[in-house]
C-alpha atoms as a PDB file:
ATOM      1  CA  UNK A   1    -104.713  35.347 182.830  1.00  0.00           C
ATOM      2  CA  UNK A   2    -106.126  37.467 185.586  1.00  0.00           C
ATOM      3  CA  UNK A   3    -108.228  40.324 184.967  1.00  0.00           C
ATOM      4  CA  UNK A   4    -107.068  43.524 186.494  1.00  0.00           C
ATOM      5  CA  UNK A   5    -108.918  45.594 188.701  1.00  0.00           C
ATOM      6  CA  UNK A   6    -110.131  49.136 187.290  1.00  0.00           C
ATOM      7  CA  UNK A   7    -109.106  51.206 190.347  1.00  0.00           C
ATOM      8  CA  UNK A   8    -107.133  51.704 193.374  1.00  0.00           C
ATOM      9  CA  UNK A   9    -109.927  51.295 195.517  1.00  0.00           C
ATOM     10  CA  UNK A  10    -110.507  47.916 194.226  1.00  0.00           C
ATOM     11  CA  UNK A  11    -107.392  46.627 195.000  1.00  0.00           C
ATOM     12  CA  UNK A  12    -108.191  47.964 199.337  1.00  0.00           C
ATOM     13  CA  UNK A  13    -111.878  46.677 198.747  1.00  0.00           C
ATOM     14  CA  UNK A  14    -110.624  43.593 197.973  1.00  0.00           C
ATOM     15  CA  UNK A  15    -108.185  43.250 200.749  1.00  0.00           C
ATOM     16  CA  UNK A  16    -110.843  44.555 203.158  1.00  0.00           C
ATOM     17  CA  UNK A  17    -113.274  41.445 201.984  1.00  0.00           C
ATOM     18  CA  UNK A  18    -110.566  38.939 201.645  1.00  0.00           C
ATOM     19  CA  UNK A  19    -109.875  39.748 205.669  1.00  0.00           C
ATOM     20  CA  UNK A  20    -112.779  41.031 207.075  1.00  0.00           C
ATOM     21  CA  UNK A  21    -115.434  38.561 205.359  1.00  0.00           C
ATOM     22  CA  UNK A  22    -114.554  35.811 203.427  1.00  0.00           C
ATOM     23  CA  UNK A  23    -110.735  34.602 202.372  1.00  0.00           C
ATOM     24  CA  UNK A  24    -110.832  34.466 198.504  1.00  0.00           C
ATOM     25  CA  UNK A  25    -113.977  36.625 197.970  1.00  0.00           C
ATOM     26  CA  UNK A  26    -111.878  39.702 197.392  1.00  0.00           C
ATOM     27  CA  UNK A  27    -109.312  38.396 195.284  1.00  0.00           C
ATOM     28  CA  UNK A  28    -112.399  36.791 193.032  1.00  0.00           C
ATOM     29  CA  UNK A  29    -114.190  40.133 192.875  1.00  0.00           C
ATOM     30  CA  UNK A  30    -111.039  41.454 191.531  1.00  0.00           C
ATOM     31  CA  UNK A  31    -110.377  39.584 189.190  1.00  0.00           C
ATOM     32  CA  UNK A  32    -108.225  36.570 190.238  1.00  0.00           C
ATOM     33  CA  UNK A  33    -111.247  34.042 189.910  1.00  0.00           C
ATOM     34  CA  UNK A  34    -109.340  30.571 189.821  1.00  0.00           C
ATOM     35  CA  UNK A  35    -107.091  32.043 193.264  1.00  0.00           C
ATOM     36  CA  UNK A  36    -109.965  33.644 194.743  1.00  0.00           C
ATOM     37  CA  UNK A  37    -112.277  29.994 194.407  1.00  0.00           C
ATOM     38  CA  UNK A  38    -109.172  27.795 195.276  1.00  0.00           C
ATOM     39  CA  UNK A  39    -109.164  30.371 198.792  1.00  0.00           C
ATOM     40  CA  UNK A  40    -112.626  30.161 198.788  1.00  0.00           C
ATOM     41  CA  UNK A  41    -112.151  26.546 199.167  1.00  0.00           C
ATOM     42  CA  UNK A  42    -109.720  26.582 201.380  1.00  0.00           C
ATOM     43  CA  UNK A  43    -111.638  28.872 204.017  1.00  0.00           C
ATOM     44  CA  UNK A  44    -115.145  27.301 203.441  1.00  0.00           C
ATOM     45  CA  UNK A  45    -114.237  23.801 204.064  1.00  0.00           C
ATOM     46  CA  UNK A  46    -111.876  25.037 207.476  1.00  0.00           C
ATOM     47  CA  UNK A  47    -115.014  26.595 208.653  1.00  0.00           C
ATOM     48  CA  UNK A  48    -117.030  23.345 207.750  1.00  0.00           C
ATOM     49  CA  UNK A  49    -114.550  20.962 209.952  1.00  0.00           C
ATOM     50  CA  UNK A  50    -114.263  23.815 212.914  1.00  0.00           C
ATOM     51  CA  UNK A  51    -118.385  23.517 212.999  1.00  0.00           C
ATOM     52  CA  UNK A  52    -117.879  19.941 212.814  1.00  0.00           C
ATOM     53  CA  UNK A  53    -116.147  19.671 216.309  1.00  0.00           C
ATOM     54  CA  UNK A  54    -118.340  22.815 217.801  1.00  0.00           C
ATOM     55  CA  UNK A  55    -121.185  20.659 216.309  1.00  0.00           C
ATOM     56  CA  UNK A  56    -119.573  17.358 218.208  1.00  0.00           C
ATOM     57  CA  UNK A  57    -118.821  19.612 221.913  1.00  0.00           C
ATOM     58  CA  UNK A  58    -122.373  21.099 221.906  1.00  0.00           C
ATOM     59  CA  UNK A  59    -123.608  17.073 220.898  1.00  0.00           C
ATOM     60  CA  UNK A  60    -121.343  16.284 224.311  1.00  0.00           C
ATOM     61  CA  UNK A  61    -122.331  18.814 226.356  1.00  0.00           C
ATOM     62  CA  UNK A  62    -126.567  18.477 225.823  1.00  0.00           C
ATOM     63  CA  UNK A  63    -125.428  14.728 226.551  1.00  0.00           C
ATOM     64  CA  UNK A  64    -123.789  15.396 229.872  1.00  0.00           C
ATOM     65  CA  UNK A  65    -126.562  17.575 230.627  1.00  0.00           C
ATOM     66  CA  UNK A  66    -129.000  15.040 230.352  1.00  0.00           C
ATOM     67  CA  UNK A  67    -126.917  12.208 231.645  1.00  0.00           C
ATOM     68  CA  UNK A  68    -125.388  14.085 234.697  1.00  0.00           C
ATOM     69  CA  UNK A  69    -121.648  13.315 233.639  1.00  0.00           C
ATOM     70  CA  UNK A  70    -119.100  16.135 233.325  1.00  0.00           C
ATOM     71  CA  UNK A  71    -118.827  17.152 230.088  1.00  0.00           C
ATOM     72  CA  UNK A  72    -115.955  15.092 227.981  1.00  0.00           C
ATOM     73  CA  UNK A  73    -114.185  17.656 225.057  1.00  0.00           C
ATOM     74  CA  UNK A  74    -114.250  16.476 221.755  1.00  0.00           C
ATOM     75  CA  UNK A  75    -110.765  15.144 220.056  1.00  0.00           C
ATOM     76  CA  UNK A  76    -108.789  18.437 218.767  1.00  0.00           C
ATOM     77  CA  UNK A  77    -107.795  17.238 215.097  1.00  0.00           C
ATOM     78  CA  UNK A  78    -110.873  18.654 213.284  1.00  0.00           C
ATOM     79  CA  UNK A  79    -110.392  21.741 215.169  1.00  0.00           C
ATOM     80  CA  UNK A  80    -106.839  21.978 214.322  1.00  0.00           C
ATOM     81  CA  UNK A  81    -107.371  20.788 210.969  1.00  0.00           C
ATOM     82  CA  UNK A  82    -110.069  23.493 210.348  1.00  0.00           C
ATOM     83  CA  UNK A  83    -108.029  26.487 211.729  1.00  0.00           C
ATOM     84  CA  UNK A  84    -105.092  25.772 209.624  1.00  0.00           C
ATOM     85  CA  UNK A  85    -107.171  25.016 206.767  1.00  0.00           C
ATOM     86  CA  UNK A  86    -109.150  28.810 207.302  1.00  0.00           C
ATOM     87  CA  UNK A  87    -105.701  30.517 208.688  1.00  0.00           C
ATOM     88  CA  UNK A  88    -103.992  29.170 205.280  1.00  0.00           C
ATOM     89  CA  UNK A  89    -106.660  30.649 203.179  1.00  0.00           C
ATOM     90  CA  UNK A  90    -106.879  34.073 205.181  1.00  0.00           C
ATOM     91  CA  UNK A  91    -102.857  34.572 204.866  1.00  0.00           C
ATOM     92  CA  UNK A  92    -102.750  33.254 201.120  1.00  0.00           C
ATOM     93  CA  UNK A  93    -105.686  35.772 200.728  1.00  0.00           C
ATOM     94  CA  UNK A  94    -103.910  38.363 202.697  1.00  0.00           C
ATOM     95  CA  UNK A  95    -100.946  38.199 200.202  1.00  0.00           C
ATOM     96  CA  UNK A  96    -103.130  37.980 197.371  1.00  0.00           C
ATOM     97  CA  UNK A  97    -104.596  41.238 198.290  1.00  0.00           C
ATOM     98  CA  UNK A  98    -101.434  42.526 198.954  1.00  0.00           C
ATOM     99  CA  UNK A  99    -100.415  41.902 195.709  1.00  0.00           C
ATOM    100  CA  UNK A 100    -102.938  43.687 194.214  1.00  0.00           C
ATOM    101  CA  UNK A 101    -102.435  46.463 195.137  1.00  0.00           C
ATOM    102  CA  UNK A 102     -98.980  46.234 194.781  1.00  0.00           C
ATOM    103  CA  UNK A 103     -99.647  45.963 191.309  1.00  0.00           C
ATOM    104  CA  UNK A 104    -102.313  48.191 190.953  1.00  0.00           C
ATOM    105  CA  UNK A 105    -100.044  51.359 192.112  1.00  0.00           C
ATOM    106  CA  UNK A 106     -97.745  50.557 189.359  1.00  0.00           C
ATOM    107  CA  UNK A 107     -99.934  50.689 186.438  1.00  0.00           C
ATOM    108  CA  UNK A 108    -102.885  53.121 187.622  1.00  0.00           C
ATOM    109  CA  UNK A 109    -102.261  56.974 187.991  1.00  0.00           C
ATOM    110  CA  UNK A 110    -102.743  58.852 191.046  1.00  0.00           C
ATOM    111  CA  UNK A 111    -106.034  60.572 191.603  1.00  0.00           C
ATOM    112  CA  UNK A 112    -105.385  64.350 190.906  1.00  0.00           C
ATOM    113  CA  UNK A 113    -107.917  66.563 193.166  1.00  0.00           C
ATOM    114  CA  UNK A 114    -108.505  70.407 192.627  1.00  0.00           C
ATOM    115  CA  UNK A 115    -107.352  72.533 195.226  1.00  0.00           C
END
């Protein structure tokens, strides 16, 4: 089973992490290790295949440069492949997260401040 975070601001520290940096990071700082390095996964390998074709249209582009030819675009599927592959992880991160927190505010008391 999961271990829980300790605070509330775990649970948005996570969430910022799991959106701002890496999908899955988060979620494995706070606890959900086998989620967080499934959506670790998930996002490193979509950024792997969208490098992939940048890799293949810079590749085709120093070609054309040399060659004189207009430039010819690389075929779309790793690109597609690699944005649904990193979108899938962000969003399954994103609800991770959410969840989180959902579940922190039901089992860790409010922060009382003195006046």
């Amino acid at each position: 089973m999961a271990e829980k975070p300790r605070s509330r601001s775990m649970g948005w520290t996570a969430l910022a992490i799991n959106l701002g940096a890496t999908p899955g990071l988060g979620s494995y700082l706070a606890g959900h290790r086998g989620v967080g390095l499934l959506q670790m996964g998930l996002s490193v390998s979509g950024f792997i295949a969208i490098l992939f074709w940048f890799w293949e249209l810079v590749r085709g582009a120093w070609g054309s440069l040399q060659s004189g030819d207009s430039v010819v675009w690389p075929p779309a599927q790793a690109l597609i492949l690699g944005g649904a592959l990193f979108g899938g992880a962000w969003l399954w991160s994103l609800v991770t997260s959410l969840q989180i927190i959902r579940d922190l505010r039901k089992t860790t008391p409010p922060i009382l401040r003195d006046p």
